[in-house]
PDB file of N, CA and C in Angstrom:
ATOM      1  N   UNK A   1       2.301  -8.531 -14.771  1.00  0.00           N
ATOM      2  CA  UNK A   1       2.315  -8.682 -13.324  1.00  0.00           C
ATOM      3  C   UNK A   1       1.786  -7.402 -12.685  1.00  0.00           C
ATOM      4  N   UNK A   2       0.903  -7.217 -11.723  1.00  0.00           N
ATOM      5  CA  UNK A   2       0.464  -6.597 -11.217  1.00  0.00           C
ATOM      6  C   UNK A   2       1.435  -5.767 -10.248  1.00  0.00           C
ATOM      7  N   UNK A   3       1.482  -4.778 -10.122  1.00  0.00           N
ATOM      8  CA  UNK A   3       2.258  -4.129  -9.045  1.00  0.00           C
ATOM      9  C   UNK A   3       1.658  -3.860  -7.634  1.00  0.00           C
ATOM     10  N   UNK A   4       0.205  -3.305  -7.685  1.00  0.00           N
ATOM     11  CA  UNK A   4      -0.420  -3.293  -6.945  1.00  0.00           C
ATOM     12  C   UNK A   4      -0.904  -4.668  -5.956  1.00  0.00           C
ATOM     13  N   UNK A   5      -0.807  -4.636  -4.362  1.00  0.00           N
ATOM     14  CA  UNK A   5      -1.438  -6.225  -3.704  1.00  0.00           C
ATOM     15  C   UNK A   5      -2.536  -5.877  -3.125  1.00  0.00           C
ATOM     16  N   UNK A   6      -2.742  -4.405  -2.467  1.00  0.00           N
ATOM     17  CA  UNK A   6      -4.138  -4.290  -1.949  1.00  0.00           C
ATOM     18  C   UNK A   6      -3.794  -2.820  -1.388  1.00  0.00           C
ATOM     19  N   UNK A   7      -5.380  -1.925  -1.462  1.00  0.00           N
ATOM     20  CA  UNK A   7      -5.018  -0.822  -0.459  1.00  0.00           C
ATOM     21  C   UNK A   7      -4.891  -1.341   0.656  1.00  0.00           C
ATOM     22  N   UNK A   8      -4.321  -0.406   1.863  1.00  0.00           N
ATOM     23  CA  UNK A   8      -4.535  -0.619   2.888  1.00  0.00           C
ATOM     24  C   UNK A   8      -6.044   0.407   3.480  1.00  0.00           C
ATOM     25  N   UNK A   9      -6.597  -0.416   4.425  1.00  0.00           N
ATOM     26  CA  UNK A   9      -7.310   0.389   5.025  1.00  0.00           C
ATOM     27  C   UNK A   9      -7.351   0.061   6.464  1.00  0.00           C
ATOM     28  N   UNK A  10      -7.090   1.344   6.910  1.00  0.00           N
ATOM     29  CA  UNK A  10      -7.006   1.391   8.319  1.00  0.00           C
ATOM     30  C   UNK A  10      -7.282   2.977   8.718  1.00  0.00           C
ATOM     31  N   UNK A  11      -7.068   3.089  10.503  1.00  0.00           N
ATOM     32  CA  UNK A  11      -7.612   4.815  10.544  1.00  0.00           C
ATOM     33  C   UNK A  11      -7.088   5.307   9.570  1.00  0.00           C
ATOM     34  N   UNK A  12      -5.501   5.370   9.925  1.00  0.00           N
ATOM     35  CA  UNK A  12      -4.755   6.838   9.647  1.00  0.00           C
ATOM     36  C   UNK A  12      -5.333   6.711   7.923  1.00  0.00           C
ATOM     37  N   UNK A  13      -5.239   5.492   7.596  1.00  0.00           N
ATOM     38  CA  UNK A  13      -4.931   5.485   5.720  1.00  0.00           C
ATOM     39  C   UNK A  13      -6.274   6.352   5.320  1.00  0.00           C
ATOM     40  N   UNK A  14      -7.413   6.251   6.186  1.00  0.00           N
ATOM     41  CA  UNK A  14      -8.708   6.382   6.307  1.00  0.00           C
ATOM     42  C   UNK A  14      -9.261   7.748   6.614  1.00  0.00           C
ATOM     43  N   UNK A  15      -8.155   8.298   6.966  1.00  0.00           N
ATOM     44  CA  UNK A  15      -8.279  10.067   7.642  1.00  0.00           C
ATOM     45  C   UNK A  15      -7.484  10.729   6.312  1.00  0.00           C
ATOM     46  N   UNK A  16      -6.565  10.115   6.344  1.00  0.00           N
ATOM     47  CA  UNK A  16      -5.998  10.664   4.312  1.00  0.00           C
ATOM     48  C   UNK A  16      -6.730  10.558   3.098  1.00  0.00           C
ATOM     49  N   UNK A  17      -7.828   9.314   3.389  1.00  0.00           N
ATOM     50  CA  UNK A  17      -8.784   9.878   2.003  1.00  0.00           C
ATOM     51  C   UNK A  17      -9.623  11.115   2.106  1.00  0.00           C
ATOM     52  N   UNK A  18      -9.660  11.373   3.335  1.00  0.00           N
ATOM     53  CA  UNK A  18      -9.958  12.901   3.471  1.00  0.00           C
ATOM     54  C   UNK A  18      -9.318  14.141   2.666  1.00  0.00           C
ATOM     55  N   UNK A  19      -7.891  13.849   2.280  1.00  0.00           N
ATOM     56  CA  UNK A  19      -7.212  15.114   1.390  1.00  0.00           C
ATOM     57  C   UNK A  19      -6.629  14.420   0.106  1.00  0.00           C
ATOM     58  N   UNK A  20      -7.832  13.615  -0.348  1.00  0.00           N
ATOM     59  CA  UNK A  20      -7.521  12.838  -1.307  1.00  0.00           C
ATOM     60  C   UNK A  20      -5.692  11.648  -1.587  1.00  0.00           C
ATOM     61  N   UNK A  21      -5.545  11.590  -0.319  1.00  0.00           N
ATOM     62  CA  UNK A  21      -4.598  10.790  -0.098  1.00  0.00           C
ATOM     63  C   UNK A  21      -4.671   9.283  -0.008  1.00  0.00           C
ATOM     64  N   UNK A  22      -4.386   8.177  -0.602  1.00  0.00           N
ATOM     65  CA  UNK A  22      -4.557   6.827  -0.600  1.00  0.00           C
ATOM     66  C   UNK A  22      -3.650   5.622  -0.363  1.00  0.00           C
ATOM     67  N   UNK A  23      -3.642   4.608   0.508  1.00  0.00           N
ATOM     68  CA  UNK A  23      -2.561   3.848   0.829  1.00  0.00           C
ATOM     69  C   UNK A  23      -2.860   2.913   0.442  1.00  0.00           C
ATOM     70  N   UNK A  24      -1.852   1.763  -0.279  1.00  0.00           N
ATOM     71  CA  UNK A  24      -1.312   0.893  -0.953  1.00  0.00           C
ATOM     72  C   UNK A  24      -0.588   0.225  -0.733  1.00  0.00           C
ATOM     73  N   UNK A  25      -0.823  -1.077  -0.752  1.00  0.00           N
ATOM     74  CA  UNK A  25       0.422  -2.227  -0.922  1.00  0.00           C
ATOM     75  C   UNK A  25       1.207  -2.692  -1.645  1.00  0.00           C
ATOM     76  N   UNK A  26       2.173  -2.228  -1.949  1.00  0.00           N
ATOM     77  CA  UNK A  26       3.017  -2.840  -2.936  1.00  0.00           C
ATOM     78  C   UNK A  26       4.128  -3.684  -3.401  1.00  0.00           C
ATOM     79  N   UNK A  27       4.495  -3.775  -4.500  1.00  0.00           N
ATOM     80  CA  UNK A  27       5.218  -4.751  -4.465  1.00  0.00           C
ATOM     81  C   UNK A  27       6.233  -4.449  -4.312  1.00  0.00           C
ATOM     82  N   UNK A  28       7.446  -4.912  -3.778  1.00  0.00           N
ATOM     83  CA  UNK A  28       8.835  -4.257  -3.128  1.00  0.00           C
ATOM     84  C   UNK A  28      10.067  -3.701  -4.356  1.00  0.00           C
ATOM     85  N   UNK A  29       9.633  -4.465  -5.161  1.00  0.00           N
ATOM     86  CA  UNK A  29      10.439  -3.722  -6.761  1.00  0.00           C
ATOM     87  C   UNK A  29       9.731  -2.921  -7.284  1.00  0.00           C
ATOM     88  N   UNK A  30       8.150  -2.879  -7.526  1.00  0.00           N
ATOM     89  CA  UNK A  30       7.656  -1.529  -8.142  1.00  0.00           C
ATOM     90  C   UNK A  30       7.920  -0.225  -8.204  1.00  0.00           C
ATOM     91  N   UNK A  31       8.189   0.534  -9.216  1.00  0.00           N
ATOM     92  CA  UNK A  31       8.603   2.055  -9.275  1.00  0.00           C
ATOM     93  C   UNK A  31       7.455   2.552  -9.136  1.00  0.00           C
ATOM     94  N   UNK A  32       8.113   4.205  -8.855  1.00  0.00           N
ATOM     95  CA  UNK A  32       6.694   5.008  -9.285  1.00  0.00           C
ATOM     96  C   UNK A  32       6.350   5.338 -10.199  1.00  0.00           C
ATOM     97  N   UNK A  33       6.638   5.115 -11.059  1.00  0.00           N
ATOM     98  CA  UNK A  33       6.135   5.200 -12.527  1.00  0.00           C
ATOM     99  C   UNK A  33       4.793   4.201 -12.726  1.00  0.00           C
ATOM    100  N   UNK A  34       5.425   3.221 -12.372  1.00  0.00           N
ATOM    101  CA  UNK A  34       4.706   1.492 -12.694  1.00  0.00           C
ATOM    102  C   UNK A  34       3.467   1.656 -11.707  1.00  0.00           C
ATOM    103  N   UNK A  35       3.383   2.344 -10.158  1.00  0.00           N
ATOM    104  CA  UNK A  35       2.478   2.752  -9.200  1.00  0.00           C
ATOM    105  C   UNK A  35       1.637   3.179 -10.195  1.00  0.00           C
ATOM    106  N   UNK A  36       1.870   4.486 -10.637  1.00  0.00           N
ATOM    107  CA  UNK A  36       1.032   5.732 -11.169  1.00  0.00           C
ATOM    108  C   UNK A  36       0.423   5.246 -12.256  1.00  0.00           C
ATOM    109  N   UNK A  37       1.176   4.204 -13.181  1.00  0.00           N
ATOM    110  CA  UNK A  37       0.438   3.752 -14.532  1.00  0.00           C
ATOM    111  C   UNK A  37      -1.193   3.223 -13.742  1.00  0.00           C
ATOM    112  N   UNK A  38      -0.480   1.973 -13.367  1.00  0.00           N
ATOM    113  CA  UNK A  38      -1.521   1.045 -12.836  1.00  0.00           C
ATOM    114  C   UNK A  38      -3.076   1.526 -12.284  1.00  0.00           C
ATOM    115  N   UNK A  39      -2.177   2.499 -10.863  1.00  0.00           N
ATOM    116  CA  UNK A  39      -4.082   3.382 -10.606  1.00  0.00           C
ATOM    117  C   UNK A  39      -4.634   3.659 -11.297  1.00  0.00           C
ATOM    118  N   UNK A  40      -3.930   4.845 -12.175  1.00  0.00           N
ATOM    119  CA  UNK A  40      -4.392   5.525 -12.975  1.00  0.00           C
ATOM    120  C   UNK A  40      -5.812   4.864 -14.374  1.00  0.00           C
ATOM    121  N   UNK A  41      -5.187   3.548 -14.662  1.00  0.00           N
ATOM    122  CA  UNK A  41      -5.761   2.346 -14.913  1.00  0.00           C
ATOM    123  C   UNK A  41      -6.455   1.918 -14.787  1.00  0.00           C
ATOM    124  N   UNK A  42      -6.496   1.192 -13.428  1.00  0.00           N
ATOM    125  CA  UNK A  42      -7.673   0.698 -12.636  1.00  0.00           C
ATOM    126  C   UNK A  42      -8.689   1.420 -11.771  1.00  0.00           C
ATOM    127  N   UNK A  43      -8.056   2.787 -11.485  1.00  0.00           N
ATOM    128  CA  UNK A  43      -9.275   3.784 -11.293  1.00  0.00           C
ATOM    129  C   UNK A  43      -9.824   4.641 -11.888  1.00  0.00           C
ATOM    130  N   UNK A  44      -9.508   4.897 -13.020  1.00  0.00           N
ATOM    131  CA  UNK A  44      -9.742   5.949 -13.612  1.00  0.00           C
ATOM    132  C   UNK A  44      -9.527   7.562 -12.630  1.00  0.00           C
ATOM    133  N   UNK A  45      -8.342   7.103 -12.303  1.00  0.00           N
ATOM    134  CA  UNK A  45      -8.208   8.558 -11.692  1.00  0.00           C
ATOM    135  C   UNK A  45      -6.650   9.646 -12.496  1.00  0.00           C
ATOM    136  N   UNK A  46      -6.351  10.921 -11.851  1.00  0.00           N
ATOM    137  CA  UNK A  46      -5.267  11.221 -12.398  1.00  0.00           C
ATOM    138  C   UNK A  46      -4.482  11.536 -11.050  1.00  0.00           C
ATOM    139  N   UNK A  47      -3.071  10.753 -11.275  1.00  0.00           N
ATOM    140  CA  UNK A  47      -1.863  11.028 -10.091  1.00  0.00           C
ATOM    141  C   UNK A  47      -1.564  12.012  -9.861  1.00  0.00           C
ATOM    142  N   UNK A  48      -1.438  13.106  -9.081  1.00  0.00           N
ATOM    143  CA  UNK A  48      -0.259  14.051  -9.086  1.00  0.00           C
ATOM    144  C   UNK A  48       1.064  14.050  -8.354  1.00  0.00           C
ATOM    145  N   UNK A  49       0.584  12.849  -7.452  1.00  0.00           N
ATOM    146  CA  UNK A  49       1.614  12.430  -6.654  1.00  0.00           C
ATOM    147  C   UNK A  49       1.717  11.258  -5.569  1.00  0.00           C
ATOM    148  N   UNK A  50       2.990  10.503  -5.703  1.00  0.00           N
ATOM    149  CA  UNK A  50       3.442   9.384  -5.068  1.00  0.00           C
ATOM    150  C   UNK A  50       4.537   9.207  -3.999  1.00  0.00           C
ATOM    151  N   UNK A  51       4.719   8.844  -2.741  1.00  0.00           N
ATOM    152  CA  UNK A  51       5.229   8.430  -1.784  1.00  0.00           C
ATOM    153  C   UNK A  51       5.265   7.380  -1.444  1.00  0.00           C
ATOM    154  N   UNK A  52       6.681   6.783  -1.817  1.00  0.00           N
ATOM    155  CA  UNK A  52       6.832   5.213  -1.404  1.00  0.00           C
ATOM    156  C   UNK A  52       7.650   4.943  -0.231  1.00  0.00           C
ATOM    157  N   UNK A  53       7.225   4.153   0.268  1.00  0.00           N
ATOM    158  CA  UNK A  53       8.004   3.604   1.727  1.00  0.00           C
ATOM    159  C   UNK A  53       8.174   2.364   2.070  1.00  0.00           C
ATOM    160  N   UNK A  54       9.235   1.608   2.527  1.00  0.00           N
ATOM    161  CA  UNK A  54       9.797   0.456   2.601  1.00  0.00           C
ATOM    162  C   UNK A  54       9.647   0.499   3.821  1.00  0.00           C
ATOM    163  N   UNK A  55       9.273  -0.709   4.076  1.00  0.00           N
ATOM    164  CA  UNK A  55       9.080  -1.337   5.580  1.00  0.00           C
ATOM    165  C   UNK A  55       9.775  -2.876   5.674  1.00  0.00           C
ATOM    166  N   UNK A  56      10.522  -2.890   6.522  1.00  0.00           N
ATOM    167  CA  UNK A  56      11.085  -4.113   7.097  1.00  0.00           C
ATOM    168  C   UNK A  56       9.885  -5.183   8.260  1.00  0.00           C
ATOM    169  N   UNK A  57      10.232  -6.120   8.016  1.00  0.00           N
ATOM    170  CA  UNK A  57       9.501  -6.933   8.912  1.00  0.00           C
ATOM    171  C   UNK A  57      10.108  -7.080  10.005  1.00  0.00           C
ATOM    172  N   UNK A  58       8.745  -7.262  11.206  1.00  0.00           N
ATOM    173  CA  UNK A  58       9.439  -7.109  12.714  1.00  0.00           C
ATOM    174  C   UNK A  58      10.110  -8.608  12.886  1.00  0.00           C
ATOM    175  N   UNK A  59      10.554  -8.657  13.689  1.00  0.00           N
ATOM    176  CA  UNK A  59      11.385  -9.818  14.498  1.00  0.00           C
ATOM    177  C   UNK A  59       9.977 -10.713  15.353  1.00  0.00           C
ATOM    178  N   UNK A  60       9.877 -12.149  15.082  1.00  0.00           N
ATOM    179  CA  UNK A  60       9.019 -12.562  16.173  1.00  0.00           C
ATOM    180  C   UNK A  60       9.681 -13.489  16.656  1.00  0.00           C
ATOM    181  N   UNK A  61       8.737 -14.195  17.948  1.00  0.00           N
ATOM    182  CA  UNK A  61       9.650 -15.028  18.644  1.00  0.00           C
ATOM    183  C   UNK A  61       8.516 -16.054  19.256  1.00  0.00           C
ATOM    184  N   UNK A  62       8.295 -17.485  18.840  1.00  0.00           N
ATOM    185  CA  UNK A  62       7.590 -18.153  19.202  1.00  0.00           C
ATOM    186  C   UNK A  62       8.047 -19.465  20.021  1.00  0.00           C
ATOM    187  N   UNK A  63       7.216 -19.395  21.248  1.00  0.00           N
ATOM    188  CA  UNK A  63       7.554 -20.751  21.924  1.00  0.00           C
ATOM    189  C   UNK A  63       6.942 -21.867  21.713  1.00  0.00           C
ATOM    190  N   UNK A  64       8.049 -23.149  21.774  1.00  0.00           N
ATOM    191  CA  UNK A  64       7.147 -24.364  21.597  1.00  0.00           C
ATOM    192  C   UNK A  64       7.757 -25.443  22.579  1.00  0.00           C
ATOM    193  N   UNK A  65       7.528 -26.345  21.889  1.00  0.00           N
ATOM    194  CA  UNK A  65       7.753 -27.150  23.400  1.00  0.00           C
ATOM    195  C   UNK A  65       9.229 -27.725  22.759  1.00  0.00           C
ATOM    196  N   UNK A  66       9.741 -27.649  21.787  1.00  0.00           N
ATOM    197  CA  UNK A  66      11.163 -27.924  21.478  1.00  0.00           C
ATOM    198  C   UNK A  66      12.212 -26.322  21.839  1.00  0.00           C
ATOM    199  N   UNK A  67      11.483 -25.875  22.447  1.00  0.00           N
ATOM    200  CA  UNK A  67      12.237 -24.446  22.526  1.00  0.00           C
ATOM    201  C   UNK A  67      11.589 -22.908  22.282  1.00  0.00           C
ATOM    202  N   UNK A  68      12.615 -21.682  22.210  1.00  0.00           N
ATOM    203  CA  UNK A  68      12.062 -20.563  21.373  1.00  0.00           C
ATOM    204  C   UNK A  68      12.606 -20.887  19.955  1.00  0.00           C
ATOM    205  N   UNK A  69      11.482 -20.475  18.898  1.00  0.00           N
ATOM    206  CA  UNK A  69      11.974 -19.981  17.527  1.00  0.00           C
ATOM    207  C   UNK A  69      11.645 -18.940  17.605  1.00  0.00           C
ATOM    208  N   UNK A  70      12.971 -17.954  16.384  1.00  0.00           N
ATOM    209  CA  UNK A  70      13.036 -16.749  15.912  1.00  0.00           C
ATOM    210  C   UNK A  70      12.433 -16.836  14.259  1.00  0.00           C
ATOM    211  N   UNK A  71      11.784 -15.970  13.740  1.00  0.00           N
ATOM    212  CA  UNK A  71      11.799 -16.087  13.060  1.00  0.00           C
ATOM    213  C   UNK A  71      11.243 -14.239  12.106  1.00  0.00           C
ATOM    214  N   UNK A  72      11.361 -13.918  11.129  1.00  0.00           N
ATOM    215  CA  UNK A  72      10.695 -12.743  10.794  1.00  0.00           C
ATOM    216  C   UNK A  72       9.818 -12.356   9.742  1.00  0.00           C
ATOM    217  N   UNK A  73       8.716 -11.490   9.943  1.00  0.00           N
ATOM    218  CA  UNK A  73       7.224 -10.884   8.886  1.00  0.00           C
ATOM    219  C   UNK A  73       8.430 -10.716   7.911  1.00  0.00           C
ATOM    220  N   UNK A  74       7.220 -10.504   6.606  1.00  0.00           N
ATOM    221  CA  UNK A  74       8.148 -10.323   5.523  1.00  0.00           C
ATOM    222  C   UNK A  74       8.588  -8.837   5.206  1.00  0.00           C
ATOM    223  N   UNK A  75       9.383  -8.528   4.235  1.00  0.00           N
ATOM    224  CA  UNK A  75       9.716  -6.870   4.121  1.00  0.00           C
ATOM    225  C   UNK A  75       8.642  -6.483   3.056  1.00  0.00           C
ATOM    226  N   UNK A  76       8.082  -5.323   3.054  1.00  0.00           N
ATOM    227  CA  UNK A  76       6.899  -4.805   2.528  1.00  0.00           C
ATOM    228  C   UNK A  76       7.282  -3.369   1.574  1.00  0.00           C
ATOM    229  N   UNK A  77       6.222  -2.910   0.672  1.00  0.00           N
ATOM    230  CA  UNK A  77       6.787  -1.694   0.796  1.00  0.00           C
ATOM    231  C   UNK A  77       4.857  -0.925   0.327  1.00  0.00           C
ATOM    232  N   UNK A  78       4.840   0.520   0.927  1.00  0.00           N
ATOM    233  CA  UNK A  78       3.645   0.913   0.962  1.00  0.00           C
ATOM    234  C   UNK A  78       4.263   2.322  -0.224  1.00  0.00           C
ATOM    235  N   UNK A  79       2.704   2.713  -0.549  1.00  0.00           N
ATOM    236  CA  UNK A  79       2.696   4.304  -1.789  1.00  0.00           C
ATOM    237  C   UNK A  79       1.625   4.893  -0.998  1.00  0.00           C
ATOM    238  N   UNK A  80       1.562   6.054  -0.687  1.00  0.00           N
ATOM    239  CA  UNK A  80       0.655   7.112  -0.636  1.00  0.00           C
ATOM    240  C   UNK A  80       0.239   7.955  -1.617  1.00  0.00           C
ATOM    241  N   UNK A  81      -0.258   7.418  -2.553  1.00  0.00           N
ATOM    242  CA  UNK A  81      -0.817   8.623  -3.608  1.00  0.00           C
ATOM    243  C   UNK A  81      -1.755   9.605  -3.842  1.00  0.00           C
ATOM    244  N   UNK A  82      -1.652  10.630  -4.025  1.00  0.00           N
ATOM    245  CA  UNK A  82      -2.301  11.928  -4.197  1.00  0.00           C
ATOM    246  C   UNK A  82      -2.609  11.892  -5.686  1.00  0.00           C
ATOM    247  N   UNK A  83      -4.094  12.291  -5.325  1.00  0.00           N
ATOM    248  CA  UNK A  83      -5.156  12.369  -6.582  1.00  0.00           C
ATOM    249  C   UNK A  83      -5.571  13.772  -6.821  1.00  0.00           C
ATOM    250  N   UNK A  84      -5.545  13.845  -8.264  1.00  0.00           N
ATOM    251  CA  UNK A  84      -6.644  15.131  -8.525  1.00  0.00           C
ATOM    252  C   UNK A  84      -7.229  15.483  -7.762  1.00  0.00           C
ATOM    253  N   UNK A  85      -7.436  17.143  -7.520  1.00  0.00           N
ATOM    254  CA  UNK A  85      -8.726  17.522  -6.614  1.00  0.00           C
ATOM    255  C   UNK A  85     -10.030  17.208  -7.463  1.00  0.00           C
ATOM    256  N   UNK A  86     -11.175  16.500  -6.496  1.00  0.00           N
ATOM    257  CA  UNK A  86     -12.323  16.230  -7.042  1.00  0.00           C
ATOM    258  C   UNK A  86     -12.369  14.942  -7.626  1.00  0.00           C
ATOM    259  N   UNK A  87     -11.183  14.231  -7.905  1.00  0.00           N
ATOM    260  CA  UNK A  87     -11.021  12.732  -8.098  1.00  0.00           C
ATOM    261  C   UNK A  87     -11.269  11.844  -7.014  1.00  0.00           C
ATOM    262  N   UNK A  88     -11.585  10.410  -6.809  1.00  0.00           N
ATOM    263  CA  UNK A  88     -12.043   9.778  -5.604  1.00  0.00           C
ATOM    264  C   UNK A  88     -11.407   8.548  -5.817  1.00  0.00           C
ATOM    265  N   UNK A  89     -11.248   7.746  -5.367  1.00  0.00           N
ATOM    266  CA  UNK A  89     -11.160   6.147  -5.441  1.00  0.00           C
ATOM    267  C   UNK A  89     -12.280   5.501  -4.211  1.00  0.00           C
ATOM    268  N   UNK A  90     -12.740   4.729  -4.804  1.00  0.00           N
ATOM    269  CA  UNK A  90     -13.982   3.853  -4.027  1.00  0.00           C
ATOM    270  C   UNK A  90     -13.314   2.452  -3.632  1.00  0.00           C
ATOM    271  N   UNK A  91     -12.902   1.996  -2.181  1.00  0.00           N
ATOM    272  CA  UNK A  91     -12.667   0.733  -2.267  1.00  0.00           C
ATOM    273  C   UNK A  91     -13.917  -0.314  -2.180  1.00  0.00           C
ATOM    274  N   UNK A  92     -14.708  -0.167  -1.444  1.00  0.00           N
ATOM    275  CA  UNK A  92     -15.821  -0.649  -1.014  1.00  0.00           C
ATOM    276  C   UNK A  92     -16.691  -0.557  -2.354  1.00  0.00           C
ATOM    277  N   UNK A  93     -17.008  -0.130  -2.964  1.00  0.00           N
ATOM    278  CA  UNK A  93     -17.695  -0.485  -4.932  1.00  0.00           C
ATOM    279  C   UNK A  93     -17.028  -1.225  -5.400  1.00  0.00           C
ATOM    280  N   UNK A  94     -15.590  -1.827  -5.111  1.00  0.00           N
ATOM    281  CA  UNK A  94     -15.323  -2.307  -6.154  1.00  0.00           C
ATOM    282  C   UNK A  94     -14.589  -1.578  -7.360  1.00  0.00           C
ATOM    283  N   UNK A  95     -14.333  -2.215  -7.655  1.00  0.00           N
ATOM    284  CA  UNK A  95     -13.193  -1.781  -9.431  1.00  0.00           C
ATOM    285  C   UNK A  95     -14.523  -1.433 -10.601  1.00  0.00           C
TER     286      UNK A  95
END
C-alpha cells in the first residue's frame, strides 16, 4: 500500500521547493519512517528530514430544498520533507 496520495502544489508548498522543502499528501496512519522509505524510493532522493501534520476537515453546510445539511471534508494528514542539499524532486517530469 502506498503511503504517499499526491504532492501538494500550491504557492506556499511552491516557495519551499525553494529550500529544498516538499509537501505531501498523506495517508493518515503513515509514519515517518514509511514517508522517508517511500520518497526516498520513488525519487531517488536522500531525506534528512520530515514534518507531519494532521489536519481535520472543515464543517460544511449545504442548502436544499428539504432543508440545511451539515455535513464534513475528510481528516487529512500532510509531510514536509527536507532533502539533501543539491537533491531536487521534479513533479511536472514525472516519476
Amino acid at each position: 500500500m502506498s503511503t504517499l496520495k499526491k504532492p501538494i502544489v500550491t504557492e506556499k508548498a511552491t516557495a519551499l521547493n525553494e529550500k529544498g522543502q516538499y509537501s505531501f499528501q498523506v495517508e493518515r496512519t503513515a509514519n515517518k519512517v514509511q514517508i522517508k522509505k517511500e520518497i526516498e524510493a520513488l525519487y531517488g532522493v536522500t531525506v534528512t528530514g520530515i514534518s507531519t501534520i494532521r489536519t481535520n476537515g472543515k464543517m460544511k453546510t449545504k442548502s436544499t430544498k428539504a432543508g440545511q445539511v451539515t455535513g464534513r471534508r475528510p481528516h487529512g494528514k500532510k509531510a514536509i520533507v527536507t532533502v539533501k542539499e543539491g537533491d531536487v524532486i521534479d513533479f511536472y517530469n514525472g516519476i
